[in-house]
PDB file of N, CA and C in Angstrom:
ATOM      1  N   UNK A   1     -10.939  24.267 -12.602  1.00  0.00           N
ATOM      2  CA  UNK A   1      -9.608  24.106 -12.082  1.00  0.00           C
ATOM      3  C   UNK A   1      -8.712  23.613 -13.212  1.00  0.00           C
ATOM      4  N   UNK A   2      -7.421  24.589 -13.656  1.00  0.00           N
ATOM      5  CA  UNK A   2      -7.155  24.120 -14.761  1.00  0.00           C
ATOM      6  C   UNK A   2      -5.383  23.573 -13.911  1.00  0.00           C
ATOM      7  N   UNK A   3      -4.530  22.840 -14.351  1.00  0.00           N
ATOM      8  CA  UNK A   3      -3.210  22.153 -14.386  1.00  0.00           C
ATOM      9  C   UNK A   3      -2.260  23.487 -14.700  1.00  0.00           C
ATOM     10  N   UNK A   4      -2.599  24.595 -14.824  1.00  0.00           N
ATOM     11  CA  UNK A   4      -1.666  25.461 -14.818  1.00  0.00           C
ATOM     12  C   UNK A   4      -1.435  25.921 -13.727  1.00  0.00           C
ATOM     13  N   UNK A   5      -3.245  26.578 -12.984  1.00  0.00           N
ATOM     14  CA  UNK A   5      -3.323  26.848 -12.083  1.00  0.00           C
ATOM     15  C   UNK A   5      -2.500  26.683 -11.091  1.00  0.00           C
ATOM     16  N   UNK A   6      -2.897  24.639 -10.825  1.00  0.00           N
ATOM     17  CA  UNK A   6      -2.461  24.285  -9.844  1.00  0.00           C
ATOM     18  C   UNK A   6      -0.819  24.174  -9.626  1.00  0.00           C
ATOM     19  N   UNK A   7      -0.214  24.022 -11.085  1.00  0.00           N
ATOM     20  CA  UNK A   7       1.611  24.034 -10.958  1.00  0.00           C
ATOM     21  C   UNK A   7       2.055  24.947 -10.170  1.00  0.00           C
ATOM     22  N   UNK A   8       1.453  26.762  -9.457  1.00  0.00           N
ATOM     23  CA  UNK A   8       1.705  27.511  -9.083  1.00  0.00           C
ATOM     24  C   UNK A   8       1.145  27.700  -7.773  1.00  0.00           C
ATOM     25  N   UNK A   9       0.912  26.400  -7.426  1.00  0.00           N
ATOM     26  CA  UNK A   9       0.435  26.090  -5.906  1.00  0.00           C
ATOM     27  C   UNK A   9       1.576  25.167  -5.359  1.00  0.00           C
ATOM     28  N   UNK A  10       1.841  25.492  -3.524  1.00  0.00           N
ATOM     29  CA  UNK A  10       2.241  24.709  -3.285  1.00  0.00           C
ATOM     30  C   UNK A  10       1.879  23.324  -2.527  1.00  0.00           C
ATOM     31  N   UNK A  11       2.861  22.611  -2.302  1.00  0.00           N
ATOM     32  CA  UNK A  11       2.637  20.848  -2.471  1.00  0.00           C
ATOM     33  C   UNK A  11       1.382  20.682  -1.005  1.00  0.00           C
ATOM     34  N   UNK A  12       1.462  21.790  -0.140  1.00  0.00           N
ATOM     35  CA  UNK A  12       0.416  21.875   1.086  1.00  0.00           C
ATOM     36  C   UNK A  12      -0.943  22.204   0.495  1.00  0.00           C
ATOM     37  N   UNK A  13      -0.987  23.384  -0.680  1.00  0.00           N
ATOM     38  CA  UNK A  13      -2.053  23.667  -0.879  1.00  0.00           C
ATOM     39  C   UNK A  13      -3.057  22.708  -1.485  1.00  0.00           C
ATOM     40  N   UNK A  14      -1.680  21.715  -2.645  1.00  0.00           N
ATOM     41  CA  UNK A  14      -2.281  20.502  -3.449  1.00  0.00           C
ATOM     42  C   UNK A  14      -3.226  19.512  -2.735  1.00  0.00           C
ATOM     43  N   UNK A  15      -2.364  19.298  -1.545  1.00  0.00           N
ATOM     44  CA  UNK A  15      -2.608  18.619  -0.601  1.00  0.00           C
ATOM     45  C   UNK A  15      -3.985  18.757   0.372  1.00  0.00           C
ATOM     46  N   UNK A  16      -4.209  19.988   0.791  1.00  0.00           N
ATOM     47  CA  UNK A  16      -5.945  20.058   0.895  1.00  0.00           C
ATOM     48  C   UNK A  16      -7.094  20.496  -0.541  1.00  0.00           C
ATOM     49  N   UNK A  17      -6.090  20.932  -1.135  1.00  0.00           N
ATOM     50  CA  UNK A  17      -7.408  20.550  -2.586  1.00  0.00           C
ATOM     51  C   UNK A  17      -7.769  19.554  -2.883  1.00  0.00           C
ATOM     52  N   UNK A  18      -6.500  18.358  -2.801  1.00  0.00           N
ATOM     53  CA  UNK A  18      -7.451  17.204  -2.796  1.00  0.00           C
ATOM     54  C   UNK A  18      -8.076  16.747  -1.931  1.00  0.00           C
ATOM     55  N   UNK A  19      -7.792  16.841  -0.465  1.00  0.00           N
ATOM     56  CA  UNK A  19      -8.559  16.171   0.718  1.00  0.00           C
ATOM     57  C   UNK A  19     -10.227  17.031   0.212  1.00  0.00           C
ATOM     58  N   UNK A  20     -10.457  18.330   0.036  1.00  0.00           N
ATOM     59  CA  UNK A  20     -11.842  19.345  -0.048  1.00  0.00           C
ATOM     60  C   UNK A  20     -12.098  18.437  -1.554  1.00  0.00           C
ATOM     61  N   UNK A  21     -11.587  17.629  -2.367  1.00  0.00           N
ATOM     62  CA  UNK A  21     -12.171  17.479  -3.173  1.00  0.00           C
ATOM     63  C   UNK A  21     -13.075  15.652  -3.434  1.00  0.00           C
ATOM     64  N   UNK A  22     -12.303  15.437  -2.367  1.00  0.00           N
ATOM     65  CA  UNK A  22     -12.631  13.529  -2.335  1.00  0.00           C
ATOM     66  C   UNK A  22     -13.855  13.736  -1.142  1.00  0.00           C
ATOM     67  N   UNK A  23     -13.958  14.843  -0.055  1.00  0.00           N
ATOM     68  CA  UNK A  23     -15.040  15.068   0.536  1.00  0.00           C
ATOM     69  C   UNK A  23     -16.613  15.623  -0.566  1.00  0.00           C
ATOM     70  N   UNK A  24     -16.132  16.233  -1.598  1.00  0.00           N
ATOM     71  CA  UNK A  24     -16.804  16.714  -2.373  1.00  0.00           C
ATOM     72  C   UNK A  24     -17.873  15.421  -2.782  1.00  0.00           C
ATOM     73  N   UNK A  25     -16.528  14.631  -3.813  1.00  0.00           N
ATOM     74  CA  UNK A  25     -16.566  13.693  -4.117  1.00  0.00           C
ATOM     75  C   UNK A  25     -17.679  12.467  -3.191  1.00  0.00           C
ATOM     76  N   UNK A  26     -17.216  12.168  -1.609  1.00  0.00           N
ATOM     77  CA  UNK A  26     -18.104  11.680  -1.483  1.00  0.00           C
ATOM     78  C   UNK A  26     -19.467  12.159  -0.944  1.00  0.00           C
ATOM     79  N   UNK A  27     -19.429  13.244  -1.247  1.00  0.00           N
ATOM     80  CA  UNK A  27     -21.014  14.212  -1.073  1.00  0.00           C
ATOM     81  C   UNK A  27     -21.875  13.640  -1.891  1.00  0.00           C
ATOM     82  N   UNK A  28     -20.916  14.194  -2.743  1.00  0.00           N
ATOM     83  CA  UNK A  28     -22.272  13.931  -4.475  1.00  0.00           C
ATOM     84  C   UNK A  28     -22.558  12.116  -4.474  1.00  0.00           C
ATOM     85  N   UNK A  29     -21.695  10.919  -4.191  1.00  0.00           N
ATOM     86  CA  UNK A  29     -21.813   9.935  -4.032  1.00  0.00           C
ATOM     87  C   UNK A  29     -23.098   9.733  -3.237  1.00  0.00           C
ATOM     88  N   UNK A  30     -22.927  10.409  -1.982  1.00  0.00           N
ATOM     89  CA  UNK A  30     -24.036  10.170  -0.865  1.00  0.00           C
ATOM     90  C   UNK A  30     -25.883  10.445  -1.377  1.00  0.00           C
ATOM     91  N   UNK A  31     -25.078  11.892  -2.063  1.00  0.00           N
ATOM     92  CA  UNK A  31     -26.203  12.376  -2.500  1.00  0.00           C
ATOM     93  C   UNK A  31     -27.229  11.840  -3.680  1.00  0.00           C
ATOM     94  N   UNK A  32     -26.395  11.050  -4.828  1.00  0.00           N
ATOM     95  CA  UNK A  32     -27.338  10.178  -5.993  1.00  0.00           C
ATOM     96  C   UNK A  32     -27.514   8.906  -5.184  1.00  0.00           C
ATOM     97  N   UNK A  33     -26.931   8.311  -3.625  1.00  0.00           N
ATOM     98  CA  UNK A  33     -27.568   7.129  -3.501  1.00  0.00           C
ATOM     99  C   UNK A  33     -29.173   7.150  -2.728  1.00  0.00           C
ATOM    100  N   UNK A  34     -28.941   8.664  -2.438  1.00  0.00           N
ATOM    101  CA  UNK A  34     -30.613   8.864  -1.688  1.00  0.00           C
ATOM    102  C   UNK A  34     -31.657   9.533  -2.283  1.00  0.00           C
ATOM    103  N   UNK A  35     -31.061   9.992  -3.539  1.00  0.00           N
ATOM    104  CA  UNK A  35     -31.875  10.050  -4.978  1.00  0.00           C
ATOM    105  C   UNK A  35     -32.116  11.794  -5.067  1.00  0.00           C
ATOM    106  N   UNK A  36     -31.137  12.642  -4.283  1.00  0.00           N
ATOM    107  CA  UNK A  36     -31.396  13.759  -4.111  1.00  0.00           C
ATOM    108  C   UNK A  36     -30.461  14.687  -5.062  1.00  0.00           C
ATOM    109  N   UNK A  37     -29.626  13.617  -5.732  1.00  0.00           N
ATOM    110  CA  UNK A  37     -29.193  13.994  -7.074  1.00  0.00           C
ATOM    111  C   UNK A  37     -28.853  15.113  -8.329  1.00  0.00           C
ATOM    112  N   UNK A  38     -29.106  15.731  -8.427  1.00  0.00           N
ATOM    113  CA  UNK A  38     -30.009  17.172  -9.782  1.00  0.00           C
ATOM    114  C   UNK A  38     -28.854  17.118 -10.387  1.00  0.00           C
ATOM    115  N   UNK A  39     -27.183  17.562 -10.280  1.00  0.00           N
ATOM    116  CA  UNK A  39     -26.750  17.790 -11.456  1.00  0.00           C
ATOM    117  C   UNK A  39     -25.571  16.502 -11.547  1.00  0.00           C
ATOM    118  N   UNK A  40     -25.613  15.667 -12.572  1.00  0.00           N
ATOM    119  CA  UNK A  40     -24.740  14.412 -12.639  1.00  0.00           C
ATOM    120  C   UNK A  40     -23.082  14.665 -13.082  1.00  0.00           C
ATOM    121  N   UNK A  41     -23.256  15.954 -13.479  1.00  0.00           N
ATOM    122  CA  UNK A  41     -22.581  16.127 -14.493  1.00  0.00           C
ATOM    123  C   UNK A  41     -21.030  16.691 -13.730  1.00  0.00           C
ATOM    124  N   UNK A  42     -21.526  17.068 -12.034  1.00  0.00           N
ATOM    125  CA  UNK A  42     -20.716  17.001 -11.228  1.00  0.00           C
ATOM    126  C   UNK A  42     -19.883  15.972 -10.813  1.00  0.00           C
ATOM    127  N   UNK A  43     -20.141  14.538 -10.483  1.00  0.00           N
ATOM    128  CA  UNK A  43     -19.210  13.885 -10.834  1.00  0.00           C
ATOM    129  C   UNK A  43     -18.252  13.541 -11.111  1.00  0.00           C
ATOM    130  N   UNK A  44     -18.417  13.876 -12.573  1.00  0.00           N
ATOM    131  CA  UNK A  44     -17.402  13.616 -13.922  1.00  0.00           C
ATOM    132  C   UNK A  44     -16.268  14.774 -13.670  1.00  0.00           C
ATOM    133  N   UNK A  45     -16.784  15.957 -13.075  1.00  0.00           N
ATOM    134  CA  UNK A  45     -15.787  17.089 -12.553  1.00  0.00           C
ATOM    135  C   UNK A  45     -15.132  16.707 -11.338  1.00  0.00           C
ATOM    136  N   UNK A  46     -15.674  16.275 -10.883  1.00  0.00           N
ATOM    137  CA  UNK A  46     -15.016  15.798  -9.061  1.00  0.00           C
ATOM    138  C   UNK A  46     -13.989  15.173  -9.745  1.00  0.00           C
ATOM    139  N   UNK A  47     -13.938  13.876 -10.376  1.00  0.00           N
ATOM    140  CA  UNK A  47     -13.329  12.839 -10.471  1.00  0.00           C
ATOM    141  C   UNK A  47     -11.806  13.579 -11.627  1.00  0.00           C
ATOM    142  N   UNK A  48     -12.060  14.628 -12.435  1.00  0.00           N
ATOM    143  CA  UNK A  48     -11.414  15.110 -13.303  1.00  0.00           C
ATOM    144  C   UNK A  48     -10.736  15.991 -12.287  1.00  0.00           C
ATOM    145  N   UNK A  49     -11.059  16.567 -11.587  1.00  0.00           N
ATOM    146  CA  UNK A  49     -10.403  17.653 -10.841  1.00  0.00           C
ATOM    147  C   UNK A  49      -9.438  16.898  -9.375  1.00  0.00           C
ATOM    148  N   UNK A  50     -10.036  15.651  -9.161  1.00  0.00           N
ATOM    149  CA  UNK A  50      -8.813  14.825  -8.106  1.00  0.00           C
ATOM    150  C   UNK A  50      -7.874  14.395  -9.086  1.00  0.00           C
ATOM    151  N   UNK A  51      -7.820  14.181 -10.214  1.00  0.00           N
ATOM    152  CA  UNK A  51      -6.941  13.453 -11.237  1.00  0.00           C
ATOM    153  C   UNK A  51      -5.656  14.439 -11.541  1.00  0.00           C
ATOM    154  N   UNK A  52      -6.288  15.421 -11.768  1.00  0.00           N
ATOM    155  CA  UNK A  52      -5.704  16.756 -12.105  1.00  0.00           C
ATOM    156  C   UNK A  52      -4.578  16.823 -10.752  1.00  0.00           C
ATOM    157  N   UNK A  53      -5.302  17.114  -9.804  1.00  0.00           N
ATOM    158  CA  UNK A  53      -4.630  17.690  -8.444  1.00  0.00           C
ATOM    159  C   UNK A  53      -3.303  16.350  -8.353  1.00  0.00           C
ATOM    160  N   UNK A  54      -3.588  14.758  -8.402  1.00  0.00           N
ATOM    161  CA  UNK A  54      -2.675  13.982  -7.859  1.00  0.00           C
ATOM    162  C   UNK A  54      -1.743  14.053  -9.268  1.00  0.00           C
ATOM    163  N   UNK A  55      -2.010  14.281 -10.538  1.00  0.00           N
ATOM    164  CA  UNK A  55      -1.170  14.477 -11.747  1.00  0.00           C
ATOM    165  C   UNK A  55       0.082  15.758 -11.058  1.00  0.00           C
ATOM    166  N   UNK A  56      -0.830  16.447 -10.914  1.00  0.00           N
ATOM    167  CA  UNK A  56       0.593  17.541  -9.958  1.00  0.00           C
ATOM    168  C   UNK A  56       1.321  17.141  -9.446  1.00  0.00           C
ATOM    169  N   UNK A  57       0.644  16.788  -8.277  1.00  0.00           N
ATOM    170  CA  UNK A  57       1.526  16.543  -7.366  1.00  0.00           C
ATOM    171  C   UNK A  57       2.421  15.146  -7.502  1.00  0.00           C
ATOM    172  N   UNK A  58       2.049  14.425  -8.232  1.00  0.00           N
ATOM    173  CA  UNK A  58       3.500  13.376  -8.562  1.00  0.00           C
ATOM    174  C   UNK A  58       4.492  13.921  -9.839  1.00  0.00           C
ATOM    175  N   UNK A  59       4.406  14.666 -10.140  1.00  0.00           N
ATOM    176  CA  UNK A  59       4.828  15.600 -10.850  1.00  0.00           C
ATOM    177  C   UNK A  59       6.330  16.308 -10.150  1.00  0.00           C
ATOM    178  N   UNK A  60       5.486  16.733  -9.026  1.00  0.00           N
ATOM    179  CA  UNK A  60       6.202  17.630  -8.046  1.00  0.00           C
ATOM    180  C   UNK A  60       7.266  16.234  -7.581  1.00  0.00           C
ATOM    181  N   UNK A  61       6.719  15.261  -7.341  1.00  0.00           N
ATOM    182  CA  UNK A  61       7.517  14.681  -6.710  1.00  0.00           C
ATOM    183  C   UNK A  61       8.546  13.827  -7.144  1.00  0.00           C
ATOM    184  N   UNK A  62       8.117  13.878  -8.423  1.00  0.00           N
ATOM    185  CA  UNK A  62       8.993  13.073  -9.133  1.00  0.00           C
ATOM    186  C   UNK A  62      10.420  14.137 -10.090  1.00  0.00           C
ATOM    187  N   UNK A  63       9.866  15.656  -9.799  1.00  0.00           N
ATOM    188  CA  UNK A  63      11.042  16.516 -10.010  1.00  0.00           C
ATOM    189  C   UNK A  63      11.684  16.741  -9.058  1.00  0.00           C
ATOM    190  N   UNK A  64      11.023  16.204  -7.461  1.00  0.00           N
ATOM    191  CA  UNK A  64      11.774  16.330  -6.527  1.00  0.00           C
ATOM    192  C   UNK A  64      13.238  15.087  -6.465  1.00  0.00           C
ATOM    193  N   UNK A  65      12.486  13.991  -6.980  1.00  0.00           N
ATOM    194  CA  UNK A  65      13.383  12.670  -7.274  1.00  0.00           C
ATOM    195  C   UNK A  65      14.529  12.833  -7.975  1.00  0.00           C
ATOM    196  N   UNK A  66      14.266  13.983  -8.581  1.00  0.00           N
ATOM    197  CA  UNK A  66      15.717  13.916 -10.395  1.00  0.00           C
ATOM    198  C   UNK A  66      16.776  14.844  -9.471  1.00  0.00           C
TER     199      UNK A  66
END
């Protein structure tokens, strides 16, 4: 998921990419606390890809502000 992508989405779509992505998020959480774990490296993407999505969207909102 790259920040270009998402600039050409709108503020609804932002808006369940992140809700599908903090569910993600607490999947993989659930999943290394019961040791069923395999790739870690997901994570580090979850957490990069909600960052991404709320970077947009205050973005959006703060060009909505000007």
């Amino acid at each position: 998921m790259k920040a270009l992508e998402l600039r050409g989405q709108s503020e609804a779509e932002l808006r369940k990419a992140l809700q599908d992505l903090l569910k993600e998020q607490f999947n993989l959480r659930m999943q290394r606390g019961t040791g069923q774990f395999s790739r870690p490296h997901l994570m580090k993407d979850a957490r990069r890809n909600i960052a991404r999505v709320k970077t947009v969207l205050n973005e959006m909102r703060q060009a909505g502000e000007a």
